[in-house]
C-alpha atoms as a PDB file:
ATOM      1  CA  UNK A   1      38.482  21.298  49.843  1.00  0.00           C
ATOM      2  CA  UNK A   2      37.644  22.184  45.976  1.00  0.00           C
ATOM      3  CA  UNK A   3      35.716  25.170  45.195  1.00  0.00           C
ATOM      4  CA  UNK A   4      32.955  24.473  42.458  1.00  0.00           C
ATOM      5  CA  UNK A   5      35.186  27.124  40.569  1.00  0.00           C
ATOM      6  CA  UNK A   6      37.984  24.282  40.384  1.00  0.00           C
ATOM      7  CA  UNK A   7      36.031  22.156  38.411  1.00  0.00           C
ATOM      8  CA  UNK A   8      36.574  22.412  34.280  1.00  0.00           C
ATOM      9  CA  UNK A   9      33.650  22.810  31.482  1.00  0.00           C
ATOM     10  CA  UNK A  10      35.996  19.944  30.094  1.00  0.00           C
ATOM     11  CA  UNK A  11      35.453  17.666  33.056  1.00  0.00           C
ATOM     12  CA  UNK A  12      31.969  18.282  33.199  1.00  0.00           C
ATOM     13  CA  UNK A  13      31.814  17.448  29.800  1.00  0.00           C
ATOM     14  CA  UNK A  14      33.758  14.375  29.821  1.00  0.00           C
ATOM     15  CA  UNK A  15      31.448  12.917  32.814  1.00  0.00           C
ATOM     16  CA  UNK A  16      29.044  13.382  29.893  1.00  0.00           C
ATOM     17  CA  UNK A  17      30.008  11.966  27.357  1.00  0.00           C
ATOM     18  CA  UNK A  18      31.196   8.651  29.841  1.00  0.00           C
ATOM     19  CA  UNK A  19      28.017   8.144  31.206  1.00  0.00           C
ATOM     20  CA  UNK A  20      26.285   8.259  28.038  1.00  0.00           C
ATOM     21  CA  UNK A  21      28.780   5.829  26.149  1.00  0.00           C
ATOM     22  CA  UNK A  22      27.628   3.919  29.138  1.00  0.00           C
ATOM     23  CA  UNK A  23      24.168   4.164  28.377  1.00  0.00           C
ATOM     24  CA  UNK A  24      24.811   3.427  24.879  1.00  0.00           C
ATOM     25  CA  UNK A  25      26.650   0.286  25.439  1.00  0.00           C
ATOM     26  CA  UNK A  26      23.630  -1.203  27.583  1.00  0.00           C
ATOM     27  CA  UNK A  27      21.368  -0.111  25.215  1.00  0.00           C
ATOM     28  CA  UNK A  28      23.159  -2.291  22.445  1.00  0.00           C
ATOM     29  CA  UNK A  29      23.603  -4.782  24.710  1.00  0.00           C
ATOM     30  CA  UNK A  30      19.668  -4.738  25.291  1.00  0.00           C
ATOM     31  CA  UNK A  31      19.051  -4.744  21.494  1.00  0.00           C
ATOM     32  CA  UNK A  32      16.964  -1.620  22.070  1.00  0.00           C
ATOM     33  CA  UNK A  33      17.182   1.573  19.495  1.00  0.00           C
ATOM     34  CA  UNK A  34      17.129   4.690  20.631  1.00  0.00           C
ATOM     35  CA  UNK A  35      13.460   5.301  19.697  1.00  0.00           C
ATOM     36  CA  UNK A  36      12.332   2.802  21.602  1.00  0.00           C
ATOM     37  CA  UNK A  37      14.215   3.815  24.767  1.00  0.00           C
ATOM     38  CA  UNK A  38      12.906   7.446  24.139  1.00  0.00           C
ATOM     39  CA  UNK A  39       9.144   6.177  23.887  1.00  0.00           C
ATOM     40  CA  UNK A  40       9.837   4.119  27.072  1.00  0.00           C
ATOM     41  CA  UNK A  41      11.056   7.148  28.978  1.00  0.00           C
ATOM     42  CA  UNK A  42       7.449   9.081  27.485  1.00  0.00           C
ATOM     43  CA  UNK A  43       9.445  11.381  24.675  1.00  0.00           C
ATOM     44  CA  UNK A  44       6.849  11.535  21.678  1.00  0.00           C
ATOM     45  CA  UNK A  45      10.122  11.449  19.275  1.00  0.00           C
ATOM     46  CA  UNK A  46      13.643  10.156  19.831  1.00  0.00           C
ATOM     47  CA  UNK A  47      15.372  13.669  18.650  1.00  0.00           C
ATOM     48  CA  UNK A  48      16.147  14.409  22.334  1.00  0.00           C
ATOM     49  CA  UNK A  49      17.394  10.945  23.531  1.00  0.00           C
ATOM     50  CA  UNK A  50      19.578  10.503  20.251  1.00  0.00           C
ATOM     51  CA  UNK A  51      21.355  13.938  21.247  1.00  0.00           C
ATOM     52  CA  UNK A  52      21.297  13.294  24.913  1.00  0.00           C
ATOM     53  CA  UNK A  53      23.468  10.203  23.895  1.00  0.00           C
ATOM     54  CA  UNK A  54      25.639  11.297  21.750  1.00  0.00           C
ATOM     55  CA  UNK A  55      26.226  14.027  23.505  1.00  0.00           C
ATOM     56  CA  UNK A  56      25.252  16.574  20.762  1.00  0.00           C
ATOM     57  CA  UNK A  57      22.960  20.044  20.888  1.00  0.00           C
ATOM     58  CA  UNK A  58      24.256  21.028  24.555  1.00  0.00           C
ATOM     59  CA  UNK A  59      22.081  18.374  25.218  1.00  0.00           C
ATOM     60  CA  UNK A  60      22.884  15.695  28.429  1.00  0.00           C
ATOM     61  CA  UNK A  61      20.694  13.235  30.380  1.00  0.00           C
ATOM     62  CA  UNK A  62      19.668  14.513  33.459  1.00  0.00           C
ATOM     63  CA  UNK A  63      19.316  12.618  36.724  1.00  0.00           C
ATOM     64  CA  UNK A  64      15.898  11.754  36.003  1.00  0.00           C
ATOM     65  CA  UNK A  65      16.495  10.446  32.613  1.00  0.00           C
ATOM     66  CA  UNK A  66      19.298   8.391  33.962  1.00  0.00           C
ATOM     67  CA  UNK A  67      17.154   6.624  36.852  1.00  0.00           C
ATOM     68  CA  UNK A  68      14.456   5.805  33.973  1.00  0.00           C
ATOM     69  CA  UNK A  69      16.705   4.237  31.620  1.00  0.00           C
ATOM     70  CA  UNK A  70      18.308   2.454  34.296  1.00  0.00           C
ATOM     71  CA  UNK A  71      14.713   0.807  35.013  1.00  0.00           C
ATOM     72  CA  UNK A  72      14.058   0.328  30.918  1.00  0.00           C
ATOM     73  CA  UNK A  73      17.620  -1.060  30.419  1.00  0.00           C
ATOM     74  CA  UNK A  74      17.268  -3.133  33.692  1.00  0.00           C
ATOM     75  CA  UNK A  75      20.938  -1.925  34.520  1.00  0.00           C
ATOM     76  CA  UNK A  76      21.848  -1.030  38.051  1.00  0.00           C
ATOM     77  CA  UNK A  77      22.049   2.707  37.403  1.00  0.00           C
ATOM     78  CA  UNK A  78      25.577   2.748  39.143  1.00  0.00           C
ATOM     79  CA  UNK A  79      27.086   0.854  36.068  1.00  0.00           C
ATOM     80  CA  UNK A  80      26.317   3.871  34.022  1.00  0.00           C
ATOM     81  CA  UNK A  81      29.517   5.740  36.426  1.00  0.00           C
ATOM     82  CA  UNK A  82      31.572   2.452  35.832  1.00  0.00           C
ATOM     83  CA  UNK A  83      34.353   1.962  33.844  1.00  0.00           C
ATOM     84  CA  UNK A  84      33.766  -1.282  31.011  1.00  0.00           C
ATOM     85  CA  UNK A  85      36.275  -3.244  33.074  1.00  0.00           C
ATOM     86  CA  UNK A  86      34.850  -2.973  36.432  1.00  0.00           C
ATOM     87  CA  UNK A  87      31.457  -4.849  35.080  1.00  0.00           C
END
């Protein structure tokens, strides 16, 4: 078994950065901005979401924000873990 201590900053961050390219692509797909998803999810301003997605600030979706922009994308929320070519 893997200690938590095994697991890299790097591949933390790259779980990131997947998950919201993920995100990203539905939104796209959805012809949604960012604003609009961030108003959906109750953020007064977008600032947050737009660095949440690209993954810029230190700042990351959190679990929360992931199961509420899987109900405003209408995306099964395990897509955003998927790989493009498993869709």
């Amino acid at each position: 078994m893997k200690e938590f201590s095994d697991v890299t900053e790097e591949e933390i961050e790259h779980q990131y950065k997947f998950i919201s390219k993920n995100i990203k692509k539905f939104r796209l797909e959805k012809n949604l901005s960012q604003e609009k998803v961030a108003l959906s999810m109750g953020f007064t301003t977008a600032t947050f979401y737009t660095n949440a997605e690209s993954c810029k600030r230190g700042k990351h979706f959190s679990l929360e924000h992931i199961i509420k922009i899987s109900k405003i994308l209408d995306v099964k929320i395990e897509n955003f873990f998927k790989d493009e070519d498993s869709f």
